[in-house]
PDB file of N, CA and C in Angstrom:
ATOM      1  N   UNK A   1     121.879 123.342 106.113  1.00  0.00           N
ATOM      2  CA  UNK A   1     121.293 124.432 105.349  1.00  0.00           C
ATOM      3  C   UNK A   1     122.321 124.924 104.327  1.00  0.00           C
ATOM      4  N   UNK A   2     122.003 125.331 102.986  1.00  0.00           N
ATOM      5  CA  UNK A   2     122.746 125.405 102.170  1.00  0.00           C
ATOM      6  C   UNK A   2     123.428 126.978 102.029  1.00  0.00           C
ATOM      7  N   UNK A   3     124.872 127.812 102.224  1.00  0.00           N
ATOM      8  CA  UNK A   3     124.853 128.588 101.511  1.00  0.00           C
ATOM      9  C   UNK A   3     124.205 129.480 101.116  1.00  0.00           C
ATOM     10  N   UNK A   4     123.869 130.707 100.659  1.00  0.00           N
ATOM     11  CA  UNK A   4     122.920 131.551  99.719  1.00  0.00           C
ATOM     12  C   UNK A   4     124.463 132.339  99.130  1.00  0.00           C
ATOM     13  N   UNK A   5     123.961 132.316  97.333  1.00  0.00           N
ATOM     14  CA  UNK A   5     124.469 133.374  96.673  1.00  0.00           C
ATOM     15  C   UNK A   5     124.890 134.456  96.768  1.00  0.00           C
ATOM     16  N   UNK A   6     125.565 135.416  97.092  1.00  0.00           N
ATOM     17  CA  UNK A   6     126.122 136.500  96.411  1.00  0.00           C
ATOM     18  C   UNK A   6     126.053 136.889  95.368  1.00  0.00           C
ATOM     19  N   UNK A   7     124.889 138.346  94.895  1.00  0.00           N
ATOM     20  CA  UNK A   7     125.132 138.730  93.365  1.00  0.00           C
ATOM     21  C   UNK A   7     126.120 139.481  92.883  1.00  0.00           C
ATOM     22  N   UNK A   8     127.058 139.017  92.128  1.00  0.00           N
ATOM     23  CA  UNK A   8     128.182 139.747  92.095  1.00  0.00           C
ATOM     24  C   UNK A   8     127.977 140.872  91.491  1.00  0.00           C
ATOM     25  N   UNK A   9     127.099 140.575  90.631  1.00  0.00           N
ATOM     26  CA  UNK A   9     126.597 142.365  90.106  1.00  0.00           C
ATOM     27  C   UNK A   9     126.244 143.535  91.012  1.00  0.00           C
ATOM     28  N   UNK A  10     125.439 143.180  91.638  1.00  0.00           N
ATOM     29  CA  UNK A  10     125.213 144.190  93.415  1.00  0.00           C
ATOM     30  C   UNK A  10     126.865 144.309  94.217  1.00  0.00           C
ATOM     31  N   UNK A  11     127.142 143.344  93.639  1.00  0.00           N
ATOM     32  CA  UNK A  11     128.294 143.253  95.135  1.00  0.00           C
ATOM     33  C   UNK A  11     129.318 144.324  94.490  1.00  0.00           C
ATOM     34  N   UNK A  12     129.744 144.420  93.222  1.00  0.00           N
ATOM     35  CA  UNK A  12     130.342 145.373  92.832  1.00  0.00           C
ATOM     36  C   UNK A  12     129.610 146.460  92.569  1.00  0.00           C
ATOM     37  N   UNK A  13     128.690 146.755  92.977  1.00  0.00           N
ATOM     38  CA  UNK A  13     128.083 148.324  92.655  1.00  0.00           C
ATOM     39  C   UNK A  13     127.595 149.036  93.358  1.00  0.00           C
ATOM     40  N   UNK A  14     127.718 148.119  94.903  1.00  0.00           N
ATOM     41  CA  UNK A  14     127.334 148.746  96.198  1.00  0.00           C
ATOM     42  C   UNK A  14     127.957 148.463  97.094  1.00  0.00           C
ATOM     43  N   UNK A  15     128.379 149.575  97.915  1.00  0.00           N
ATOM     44  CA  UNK A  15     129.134 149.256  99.066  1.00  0.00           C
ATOM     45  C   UNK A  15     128.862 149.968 100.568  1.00  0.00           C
ATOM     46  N   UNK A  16     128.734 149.219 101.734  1.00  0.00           N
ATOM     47  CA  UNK A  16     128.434 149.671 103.054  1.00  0.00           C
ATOM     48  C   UNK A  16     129.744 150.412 103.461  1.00  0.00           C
ATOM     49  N   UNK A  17     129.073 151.626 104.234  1.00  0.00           N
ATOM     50  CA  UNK A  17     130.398 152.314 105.195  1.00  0.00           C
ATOM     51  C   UNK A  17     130.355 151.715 106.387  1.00  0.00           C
ATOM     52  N   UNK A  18     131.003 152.539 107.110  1.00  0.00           N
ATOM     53  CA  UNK A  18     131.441 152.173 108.513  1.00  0.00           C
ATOM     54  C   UNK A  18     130.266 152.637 109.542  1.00  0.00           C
ATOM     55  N   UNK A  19     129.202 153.349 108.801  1.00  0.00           N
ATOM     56  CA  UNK A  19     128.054 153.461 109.708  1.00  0.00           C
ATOM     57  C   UNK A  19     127.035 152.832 109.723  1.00  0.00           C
ATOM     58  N   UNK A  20     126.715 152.075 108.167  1.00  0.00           N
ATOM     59  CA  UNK A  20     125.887 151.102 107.734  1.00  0.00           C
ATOM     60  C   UNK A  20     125.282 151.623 106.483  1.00  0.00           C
ATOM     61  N   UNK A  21     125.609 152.707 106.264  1.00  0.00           N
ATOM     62  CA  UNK A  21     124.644 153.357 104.736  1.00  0.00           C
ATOM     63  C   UNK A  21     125.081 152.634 103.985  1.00  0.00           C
ATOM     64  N   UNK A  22     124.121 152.348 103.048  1.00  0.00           N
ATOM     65  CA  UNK A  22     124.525 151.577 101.709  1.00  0.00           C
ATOM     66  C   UNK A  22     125.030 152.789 100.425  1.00  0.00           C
ATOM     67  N   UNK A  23     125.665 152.524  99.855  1.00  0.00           N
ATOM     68  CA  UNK A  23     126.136 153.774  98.861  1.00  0.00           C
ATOM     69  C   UNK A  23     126.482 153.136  97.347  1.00  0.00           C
ATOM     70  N   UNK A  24     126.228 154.228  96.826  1.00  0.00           N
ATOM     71  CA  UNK A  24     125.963 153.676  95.277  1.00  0.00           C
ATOM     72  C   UNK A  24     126.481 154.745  94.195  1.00  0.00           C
ATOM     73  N   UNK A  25     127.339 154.756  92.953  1.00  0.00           N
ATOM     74  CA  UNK A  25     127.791 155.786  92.031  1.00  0.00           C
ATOM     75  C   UNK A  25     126.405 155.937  90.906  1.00  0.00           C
ATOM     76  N   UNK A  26     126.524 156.856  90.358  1.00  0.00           N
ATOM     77  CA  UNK A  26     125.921 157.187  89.540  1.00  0.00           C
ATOM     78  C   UNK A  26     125.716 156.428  88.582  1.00  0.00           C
ATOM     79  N   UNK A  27     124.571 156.444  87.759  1.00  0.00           N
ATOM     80  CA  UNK A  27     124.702 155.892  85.917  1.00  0.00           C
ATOM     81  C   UNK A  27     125.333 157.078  85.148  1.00  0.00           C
ATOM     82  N   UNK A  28     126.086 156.313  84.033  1.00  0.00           N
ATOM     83  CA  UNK A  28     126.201 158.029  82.948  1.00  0.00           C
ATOM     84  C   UNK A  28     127.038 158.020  83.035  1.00  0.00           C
ATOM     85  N   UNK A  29     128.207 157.375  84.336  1.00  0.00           N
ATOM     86  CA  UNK A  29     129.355 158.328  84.123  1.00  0.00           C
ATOM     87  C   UNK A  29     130.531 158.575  82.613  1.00  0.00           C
ATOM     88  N   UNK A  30     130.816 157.104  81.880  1.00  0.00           N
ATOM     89  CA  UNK A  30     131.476 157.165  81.449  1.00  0.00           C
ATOM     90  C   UNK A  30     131.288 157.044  80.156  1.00  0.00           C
ATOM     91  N   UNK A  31     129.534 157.018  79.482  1.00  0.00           N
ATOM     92  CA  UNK A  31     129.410 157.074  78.173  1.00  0.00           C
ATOM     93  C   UNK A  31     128.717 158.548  78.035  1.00  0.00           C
ATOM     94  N   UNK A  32     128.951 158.782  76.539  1.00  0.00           N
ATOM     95  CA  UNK A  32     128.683 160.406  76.003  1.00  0.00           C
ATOM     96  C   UNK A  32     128.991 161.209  77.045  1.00  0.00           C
ATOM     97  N   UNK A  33     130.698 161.687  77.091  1.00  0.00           N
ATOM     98  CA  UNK A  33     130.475 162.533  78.307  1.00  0.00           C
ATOM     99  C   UNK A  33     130.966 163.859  77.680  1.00  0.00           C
ATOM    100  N   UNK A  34     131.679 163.498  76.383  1.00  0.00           N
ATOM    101  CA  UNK A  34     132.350 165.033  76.285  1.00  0.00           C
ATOM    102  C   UNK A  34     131.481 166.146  75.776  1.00  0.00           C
ATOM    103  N   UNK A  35     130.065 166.155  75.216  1.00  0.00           N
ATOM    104  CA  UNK A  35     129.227 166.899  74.775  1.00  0.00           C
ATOM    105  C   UNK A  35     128.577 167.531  76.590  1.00  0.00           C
ATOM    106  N   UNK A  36     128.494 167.180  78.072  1.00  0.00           N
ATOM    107  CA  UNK A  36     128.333 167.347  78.791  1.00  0.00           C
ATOM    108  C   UNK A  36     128.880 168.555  79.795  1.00  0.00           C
ATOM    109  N   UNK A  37     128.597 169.313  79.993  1.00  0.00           N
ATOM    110  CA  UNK A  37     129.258 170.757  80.903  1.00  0.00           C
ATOM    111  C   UNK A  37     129.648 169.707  81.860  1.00  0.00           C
ATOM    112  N   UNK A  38     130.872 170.885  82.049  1.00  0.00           N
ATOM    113  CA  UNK A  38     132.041 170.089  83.354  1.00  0.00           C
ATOM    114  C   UNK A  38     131.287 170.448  84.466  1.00  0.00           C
ATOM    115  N   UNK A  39     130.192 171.506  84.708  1.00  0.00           N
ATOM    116  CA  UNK A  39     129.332 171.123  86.678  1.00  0.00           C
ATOM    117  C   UNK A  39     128.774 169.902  85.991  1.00  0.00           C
ATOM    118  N   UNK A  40     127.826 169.540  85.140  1.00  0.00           N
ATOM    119  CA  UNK A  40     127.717 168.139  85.324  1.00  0.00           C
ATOM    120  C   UNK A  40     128.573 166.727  85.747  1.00  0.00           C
ATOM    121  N   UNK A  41     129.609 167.021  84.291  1.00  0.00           N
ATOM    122  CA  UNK A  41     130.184 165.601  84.714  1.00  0.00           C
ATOM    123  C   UNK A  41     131.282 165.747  86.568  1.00  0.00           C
ATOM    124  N   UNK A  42     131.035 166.958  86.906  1.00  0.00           N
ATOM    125  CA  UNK A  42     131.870 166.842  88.288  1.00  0.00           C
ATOM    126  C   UNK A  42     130.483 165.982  89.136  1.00  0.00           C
ATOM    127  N   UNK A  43     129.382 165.869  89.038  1.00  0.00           N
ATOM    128  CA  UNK A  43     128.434 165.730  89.775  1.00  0.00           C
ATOM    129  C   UNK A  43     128.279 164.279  89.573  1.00  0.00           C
ATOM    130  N   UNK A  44     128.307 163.830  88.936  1.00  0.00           N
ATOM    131  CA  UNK A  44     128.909 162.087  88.745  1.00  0.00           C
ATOM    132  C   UNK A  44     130.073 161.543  89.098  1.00  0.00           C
ATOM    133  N   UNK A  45     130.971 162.602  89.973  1.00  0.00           N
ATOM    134  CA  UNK A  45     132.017 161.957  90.841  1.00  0.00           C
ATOM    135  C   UNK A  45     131.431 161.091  92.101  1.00  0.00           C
ATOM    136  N   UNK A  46     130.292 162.359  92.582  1.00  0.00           N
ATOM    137  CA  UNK A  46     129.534 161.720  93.991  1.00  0.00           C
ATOM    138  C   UNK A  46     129.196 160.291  94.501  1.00  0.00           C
ATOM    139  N   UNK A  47     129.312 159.900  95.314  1.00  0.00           N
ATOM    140  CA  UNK A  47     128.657 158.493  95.521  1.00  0.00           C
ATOM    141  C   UNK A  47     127.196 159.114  96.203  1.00  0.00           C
ATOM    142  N   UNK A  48     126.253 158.157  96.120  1.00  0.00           N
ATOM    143  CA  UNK A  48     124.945 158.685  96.861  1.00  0.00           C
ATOM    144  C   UNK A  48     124.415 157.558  97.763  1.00  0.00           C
ATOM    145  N   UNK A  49     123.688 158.123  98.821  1.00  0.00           N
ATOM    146  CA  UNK A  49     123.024 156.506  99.992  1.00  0.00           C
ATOM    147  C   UNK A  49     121.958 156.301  98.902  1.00  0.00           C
ATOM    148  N   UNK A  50     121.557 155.196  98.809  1.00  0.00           N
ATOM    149  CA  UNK A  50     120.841 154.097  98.118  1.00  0.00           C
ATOM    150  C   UNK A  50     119.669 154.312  99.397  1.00  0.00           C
ATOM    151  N   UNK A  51     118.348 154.640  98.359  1.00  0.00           N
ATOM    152  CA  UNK A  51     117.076 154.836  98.980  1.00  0.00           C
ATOM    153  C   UNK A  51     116.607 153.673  99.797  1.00  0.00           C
ATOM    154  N   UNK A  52     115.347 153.800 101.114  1.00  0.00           N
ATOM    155  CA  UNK A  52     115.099 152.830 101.725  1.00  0.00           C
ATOM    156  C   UNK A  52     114.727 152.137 101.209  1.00  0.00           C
ATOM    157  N   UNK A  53     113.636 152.287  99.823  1.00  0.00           N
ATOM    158  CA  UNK A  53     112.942 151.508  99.509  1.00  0.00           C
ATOM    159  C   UNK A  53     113.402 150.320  98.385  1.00  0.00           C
ATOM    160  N   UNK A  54     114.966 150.681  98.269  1.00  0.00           N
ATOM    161  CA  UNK A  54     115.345 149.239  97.784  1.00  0.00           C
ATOM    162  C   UNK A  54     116.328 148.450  98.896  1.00  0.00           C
ATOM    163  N   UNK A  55     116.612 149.084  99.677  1.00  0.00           N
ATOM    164  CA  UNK A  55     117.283 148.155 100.898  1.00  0.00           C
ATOM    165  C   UNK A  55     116.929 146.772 100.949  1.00  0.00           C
ATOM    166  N   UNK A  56     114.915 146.393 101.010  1.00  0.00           N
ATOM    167  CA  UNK A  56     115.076 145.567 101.097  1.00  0.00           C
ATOM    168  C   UNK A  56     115.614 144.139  99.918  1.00  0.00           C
ATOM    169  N   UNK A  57     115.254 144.624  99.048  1.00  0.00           N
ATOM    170  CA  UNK A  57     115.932 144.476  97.766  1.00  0.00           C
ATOM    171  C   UNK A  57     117.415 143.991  97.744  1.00  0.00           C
ATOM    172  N   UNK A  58     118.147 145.004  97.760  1.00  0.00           N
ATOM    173  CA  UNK A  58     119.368 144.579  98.262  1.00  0.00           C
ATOM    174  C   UNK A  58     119.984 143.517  99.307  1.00  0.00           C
ATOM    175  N   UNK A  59     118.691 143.615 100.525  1.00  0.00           N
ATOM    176  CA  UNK A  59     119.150 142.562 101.246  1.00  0.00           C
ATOM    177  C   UNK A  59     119.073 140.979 100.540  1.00  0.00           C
ATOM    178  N   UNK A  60     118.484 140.739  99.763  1.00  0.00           N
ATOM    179  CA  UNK A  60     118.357 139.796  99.377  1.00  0.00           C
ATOM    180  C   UNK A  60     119.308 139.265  98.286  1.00  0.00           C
ATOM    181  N   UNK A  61     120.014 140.869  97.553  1.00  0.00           N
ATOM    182  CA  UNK A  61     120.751 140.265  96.470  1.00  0.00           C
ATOM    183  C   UNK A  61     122.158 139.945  97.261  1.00  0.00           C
ATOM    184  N   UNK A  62     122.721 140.829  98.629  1.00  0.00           N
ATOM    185  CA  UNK A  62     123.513 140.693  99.249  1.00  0.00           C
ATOM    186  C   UNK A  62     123.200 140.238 100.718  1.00  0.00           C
ATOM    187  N   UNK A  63     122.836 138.950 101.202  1.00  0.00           N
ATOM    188  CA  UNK A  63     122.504 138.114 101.807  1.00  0.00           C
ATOM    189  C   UNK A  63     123.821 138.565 102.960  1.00  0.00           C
ATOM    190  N   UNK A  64     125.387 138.446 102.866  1.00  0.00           N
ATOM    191  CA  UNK A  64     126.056 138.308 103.928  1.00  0.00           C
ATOM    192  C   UNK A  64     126.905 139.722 104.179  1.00  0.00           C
ATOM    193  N   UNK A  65     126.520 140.440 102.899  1.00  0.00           N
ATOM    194  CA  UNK A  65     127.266 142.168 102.560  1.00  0.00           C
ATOM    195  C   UNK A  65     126.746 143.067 103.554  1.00  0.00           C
ATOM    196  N   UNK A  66     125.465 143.289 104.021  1.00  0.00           N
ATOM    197  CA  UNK A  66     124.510 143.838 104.155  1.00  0.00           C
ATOM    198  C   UNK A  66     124.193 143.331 105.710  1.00  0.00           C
ATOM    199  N   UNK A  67     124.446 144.028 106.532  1.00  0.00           N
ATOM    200  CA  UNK A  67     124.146 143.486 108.287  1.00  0.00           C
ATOM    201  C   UNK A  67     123.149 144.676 109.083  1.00  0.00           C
TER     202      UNK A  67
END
């Protein structure tokens, strides 16, 4: 049986903790930011869990990331 891919694009833009949540940064952060109030751009520090309804999604782009 052959292998399956790794998308490296997913693989750098999501990452599992130590409990299993999948977690994900914001869009936005780093274009047009200086016209932006500083509570905003502090709020694009956050990482956020990545909704159920692309999990399964993800499982597929990260085949061996993802347990």
């Amino acid at each position: 049986m052959p292998k399956l891919k790794t998308h490296k694009g997913a693989q750098s833009r999501f990452h599992l903790t130590g409990t299993g949540k999948i977690m994900r940064v914001k869009g936005g952060k780093s274009h047009l930011r200086r016209k932006k109030p500083s509570r905003t751009k502090r709020l694009y520090d956050d990482t956020i869990q990545v909704q159920s309804s692309d999990k399964v999604r993800l499982k597929r782009l990260l085949p061996y990331g993802l347990k």
